[in-house]
C-alpha atoms as a PDB file:
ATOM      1  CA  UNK A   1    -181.565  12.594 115.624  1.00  0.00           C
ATOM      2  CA  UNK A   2    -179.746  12.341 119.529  1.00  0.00           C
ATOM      3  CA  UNK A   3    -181.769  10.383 121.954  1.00  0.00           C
ATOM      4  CA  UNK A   4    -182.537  12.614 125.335  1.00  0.00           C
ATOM      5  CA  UNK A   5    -179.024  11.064 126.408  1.00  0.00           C
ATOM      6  CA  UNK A   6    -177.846  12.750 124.377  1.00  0.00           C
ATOM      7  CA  UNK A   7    -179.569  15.888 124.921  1.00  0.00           C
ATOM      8  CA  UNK A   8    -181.369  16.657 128.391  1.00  0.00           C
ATOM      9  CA  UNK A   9    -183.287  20.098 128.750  1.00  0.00           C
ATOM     10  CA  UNK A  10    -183.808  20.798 131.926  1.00  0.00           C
ATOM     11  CA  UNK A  11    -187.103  22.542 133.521  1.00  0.00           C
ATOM     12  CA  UNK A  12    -185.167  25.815 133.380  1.00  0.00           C
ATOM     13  CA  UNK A  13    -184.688  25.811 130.097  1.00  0.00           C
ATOM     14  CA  UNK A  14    -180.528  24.583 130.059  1.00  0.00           C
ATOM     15  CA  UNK A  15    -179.430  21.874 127.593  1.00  0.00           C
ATOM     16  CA  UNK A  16    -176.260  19.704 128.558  1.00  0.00           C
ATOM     17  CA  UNK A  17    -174.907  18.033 125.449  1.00  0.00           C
ATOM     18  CA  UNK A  18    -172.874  15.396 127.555  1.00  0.00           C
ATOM     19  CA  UNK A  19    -171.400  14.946 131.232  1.00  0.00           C
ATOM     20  CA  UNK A  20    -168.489  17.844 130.052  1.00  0.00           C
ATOM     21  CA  UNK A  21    -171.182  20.589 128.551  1.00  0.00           C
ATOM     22  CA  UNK A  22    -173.982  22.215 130.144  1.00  0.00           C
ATOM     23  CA  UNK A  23    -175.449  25.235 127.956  1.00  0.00           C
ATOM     24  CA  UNK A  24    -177.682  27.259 130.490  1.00  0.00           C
ATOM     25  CA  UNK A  25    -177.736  30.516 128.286  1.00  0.00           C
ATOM     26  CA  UNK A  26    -179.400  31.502 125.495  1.00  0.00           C
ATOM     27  CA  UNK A  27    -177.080  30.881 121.937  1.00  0.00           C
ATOM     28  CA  UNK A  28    -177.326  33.066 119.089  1.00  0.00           C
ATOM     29  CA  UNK A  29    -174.049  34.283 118.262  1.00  0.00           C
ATOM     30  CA  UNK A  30    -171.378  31.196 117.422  1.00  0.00           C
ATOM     31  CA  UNK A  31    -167.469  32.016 116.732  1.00  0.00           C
ATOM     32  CA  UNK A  32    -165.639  30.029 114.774  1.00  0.00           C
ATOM     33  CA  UNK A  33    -161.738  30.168 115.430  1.00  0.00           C
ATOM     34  CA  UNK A  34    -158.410  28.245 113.303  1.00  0.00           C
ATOM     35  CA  UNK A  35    -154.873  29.222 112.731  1.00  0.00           C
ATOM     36  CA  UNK A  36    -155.202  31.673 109.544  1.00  0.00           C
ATOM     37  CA  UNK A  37    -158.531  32.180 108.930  1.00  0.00           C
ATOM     38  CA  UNK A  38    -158.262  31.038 104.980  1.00  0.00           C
ATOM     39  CA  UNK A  39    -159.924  27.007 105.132  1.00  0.00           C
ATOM     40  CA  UNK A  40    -161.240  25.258 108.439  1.00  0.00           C
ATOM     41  CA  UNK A  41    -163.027  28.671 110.107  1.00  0.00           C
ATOM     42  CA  UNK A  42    -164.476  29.866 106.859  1.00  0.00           C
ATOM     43  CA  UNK A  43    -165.973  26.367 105.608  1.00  0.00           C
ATOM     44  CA  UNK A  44    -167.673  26.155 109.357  1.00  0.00           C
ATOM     45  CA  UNK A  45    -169.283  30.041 109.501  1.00  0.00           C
ATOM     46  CA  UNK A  46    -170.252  29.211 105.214  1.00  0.00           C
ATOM     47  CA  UNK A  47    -171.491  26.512 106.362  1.00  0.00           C
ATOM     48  CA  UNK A  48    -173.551  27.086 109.388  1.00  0.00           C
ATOM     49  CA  UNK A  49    -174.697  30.802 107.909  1.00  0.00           C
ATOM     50  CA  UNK A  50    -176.372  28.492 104.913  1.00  0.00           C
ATOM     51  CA  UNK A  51    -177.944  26.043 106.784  1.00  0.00           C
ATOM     52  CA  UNK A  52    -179.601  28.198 109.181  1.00  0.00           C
ATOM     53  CA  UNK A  53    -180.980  30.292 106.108  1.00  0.00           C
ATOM     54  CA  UNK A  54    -182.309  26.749 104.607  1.00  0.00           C
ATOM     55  CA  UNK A  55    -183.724  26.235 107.943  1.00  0.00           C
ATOM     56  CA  UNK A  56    -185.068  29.627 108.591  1.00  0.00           C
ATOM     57  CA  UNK A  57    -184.007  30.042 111.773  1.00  0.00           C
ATOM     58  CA  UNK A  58    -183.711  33.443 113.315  1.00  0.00           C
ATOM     59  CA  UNK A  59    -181.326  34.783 115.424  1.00  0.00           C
ATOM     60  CA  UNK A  60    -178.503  32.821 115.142  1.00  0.00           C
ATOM     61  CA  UNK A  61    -175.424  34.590 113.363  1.00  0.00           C
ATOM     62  CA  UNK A  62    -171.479  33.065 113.016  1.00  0.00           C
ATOM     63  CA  UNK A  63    -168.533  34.971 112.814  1.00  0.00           C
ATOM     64  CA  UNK A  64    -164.863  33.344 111.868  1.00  0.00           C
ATOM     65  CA  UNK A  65    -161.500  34.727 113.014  1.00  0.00           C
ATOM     66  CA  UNK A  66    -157.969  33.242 113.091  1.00  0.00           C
ATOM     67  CA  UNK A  67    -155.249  33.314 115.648  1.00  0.00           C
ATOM     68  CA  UNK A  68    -152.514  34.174 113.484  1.00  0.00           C
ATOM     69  CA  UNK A  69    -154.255  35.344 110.478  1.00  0.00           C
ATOM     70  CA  UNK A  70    -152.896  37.952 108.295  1.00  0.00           C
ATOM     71  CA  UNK A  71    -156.311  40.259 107.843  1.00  0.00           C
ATOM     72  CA  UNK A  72    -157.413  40.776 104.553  1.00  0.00           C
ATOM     73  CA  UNK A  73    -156.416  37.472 102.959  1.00  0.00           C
ATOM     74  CA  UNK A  74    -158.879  35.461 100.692  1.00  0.00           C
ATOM     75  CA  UNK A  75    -159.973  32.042 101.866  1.00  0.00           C
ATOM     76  CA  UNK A  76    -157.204  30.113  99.620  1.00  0.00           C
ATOM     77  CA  UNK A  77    -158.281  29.171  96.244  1.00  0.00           C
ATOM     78  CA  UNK A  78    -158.917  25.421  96.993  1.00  0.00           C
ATOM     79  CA  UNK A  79    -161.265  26.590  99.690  1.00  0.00           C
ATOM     80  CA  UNK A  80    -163.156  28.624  97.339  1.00  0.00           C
ATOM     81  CA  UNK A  81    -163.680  25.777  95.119  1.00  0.00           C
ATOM     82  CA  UNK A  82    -164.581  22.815  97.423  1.00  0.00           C
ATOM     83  CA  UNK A  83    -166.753  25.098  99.224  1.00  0.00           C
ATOM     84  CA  UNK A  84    -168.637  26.318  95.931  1.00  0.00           C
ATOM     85  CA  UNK A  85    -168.958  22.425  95.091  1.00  0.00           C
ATOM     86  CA  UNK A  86    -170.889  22.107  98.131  1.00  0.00           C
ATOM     87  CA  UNK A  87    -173.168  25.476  96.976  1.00  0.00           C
ATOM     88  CA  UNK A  88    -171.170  27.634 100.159  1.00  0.00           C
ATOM     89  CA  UNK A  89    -169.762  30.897  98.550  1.00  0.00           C
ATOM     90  CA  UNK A  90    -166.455  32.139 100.152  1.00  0.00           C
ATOM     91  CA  UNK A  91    -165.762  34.808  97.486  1.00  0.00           C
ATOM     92  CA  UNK A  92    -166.164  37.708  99.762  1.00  0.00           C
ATOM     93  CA  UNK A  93    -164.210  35.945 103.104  1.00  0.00           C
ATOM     94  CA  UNK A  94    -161.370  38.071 104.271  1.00  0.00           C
ATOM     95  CA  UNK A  95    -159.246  37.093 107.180  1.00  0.00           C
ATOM     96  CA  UNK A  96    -159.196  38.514 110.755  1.00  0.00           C
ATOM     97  CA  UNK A  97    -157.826  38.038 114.233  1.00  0.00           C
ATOM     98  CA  UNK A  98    -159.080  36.770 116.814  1.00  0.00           C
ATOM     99  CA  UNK A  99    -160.317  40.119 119.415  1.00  0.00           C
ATOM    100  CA  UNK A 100    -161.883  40.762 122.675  1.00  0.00           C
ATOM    101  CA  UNK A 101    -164.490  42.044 120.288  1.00  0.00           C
ATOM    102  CA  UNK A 102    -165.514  39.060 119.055  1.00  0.00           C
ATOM    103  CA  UNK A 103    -164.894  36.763 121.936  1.00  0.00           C
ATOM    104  CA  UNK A 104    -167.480  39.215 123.502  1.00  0.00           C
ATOM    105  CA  UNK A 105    -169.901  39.184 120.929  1.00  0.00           C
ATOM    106  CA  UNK A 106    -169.913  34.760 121.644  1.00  0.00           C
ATOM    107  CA  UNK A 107    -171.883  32.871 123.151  1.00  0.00           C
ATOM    108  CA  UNK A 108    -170.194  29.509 121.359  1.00  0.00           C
ATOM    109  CA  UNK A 109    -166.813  29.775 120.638  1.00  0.00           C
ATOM    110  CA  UNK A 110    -165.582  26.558 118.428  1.00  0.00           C
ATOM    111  CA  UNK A 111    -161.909  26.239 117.440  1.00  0.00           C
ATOM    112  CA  UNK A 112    -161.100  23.680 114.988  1.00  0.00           C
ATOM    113  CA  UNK A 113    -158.078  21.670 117.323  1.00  0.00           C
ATOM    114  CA  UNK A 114    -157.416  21.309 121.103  1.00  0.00           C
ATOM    115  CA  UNK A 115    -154.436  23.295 121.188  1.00  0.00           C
ATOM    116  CA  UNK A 116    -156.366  26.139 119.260  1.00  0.00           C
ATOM    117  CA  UNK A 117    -158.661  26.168 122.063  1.00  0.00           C
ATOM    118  CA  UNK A 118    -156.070  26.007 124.660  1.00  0.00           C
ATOM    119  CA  UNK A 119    -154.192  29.113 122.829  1.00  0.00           C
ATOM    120  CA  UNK A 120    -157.505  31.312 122.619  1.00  0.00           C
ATOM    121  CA  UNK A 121    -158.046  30.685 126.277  1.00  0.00           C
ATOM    122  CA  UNK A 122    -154.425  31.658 127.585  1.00  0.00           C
ATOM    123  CA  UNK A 123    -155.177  34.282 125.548  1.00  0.00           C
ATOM    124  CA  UNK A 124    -158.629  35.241 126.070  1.00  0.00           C
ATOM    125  CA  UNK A 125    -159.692  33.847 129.735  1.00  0.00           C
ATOM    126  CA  UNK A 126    -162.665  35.527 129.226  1.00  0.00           C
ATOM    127  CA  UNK A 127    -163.781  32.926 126.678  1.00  0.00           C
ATOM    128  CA  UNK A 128    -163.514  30.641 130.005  1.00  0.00           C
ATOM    129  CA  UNK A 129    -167.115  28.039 129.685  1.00  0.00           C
ATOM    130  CA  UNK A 130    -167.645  29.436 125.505  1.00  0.00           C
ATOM    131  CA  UNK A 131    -164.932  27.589 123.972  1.00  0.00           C
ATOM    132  CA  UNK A 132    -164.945  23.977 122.881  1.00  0.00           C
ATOM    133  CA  UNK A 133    -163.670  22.107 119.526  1.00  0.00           C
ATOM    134  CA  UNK A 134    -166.001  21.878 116.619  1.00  0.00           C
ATOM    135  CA  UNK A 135    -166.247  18.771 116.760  1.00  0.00           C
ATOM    136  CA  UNK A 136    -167.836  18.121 119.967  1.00  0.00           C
ATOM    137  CA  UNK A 137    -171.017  18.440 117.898  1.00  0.00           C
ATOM    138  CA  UNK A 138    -170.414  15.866 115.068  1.00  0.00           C
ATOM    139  CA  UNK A 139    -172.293  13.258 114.955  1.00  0.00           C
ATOM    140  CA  UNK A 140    -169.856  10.920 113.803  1.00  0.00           C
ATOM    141  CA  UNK A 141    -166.673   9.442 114.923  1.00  0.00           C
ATOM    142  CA  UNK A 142    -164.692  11.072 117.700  1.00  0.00           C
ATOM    143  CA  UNK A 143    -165.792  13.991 119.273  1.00  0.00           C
ATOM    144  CA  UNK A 144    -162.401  15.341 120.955  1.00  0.00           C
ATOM    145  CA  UNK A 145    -159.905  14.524 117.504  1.00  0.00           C
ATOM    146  CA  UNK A 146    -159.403  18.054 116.040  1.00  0.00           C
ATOM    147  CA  UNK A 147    -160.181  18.871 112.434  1.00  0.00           C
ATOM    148  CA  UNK A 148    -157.660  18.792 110.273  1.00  0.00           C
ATOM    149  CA  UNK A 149    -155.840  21.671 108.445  1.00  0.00           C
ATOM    150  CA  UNK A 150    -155.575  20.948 104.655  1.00  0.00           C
ATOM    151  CA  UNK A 151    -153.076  24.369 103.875  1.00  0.00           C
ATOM    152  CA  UNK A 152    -150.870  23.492 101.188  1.00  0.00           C
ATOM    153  CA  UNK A 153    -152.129  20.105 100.544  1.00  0.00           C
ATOM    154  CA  UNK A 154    -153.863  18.717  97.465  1.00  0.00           C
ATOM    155  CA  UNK A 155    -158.221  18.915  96.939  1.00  0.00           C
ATOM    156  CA  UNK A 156    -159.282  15.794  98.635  1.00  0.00           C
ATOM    157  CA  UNK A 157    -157.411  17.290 101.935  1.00  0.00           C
ATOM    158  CA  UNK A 158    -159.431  20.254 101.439  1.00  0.00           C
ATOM    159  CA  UNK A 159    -162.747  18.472 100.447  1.00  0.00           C
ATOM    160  CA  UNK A 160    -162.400  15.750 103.498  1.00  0.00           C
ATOM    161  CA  UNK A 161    -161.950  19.156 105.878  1.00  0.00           C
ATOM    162  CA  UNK A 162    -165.191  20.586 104.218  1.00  0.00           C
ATOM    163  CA  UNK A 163    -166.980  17.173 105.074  1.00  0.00           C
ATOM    164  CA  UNK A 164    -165.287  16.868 108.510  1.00  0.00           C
ATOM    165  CA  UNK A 165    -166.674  20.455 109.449  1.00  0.00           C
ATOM    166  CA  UNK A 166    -170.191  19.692 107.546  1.00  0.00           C
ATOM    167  CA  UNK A 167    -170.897  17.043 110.505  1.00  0.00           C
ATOM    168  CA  UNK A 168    -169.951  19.285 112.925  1.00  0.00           C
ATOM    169  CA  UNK A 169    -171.477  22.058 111.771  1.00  0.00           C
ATOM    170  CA  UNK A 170    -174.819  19.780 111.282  1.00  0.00           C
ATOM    171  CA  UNK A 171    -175.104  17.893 114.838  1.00  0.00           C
ATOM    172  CA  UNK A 172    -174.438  22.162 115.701  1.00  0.00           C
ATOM    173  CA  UNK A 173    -177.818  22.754 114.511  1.00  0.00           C
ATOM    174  CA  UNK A 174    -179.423  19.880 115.554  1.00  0.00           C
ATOM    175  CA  UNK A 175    -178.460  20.795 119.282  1.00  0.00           C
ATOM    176  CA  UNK A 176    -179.096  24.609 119.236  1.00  0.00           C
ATOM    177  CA  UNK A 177    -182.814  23.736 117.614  1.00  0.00           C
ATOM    178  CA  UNK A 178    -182.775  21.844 120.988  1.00  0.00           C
ATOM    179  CA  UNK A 179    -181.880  24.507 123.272  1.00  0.00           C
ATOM    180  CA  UNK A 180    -183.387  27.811 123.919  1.00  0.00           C
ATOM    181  CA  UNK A 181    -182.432  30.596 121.574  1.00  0.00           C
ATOM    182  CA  UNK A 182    -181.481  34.800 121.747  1.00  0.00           C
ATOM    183  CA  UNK A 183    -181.976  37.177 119.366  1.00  0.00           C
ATOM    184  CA  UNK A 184    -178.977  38.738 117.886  1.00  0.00           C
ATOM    185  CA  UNK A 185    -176.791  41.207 119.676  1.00  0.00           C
ATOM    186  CA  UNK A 186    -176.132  44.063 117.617  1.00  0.00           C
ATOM    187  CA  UNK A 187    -172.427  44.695 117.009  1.00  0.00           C
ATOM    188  CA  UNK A 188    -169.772  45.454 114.160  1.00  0.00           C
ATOM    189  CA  UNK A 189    -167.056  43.347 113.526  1.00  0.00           C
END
């Protein structure tokens, strides 16, 4: 649980997570961003999509996208199987870019490293006040280190990543259950 340092709603209805994040709009539709779009994004939308359906939560949807991601790829094998250890199905995940689309359709946008973020906003300076690293929200350790990428590497690389991006993704509940919510925006992506 935060303590109201932590997280202050004010009378009009705006959270602010810390001195550097003020939310004072609605959330319903979160964006999850990496490099490829096979490991760190997937785990995080798998992972937030099945907690809020454990919670029952309405409203709140997650979409994943990569800045260099060749679309159509599978989330890499290794991905598959850590995540289906952790009862997170990835069987169906097929890789996308990054589009004004879907930095449209945001309200949260969180990339998985600092220089992600840095790259979607050159990019995308539209996504100006949405973007922040996913692990601004964990509840443990630092919140500005990035998540790291575990592509190539052996399982425990992969299964670490899965944990990393479980707090994350957790203290990311916790705070929107705090703040006020939106129903979802219609849109195909």
């Amino acid at each position: 649980m935060y303590s109201m340092e932590a997280i202050d709603r004010s009378p009009a209805g705006s959270c602010q997570w810390n001195e550097e994040m003020i939310i004072d709009r609605p959330i319903a539709n979160i964006f999850f961003v990496c490099t490829g779009n096979i490991c760190r994004s997937p785990f995080a939308q798998g992972l937030f999509t099945k907690s809020v359906a454990q919670k029952g939560s309405k409203g709140l949807t997650a979409e994943s996208a990569g800045l260099i991601a060749l679309p159509g790829n599978s989330a890499t094998y290794m991905a598959q199987r850590v995540a289906a250890e952790y009862g997170v199905d990835l069987s169906d995940h097929k890789a996308k870019f990054v589009s004004k689309d879907l930095v449209a359709w945001s309200d949260l946008i969180l990339a998985m490293e600092k220089p992600q973020e840095d790259t979607l906003l050159a990019n995308f300076p539209e996504a100006t006040g949405k973007a922040r690293i996913i692990r601004h929200f964990a509840r443990f350790g630092s919140k500005s280190r990035g998540i790291a990428d575990p592509y190539g590497l052996e399982y425990d690389a992969y299964r670490f990543c899965f944990l990393d991006i479980e707090d994350a993704v957790s203290g990311l509940i916790e705070f929107l259950s705090e703040c006020p919510i939106a129903h979802e925006k219609k849109m195909d992506v």
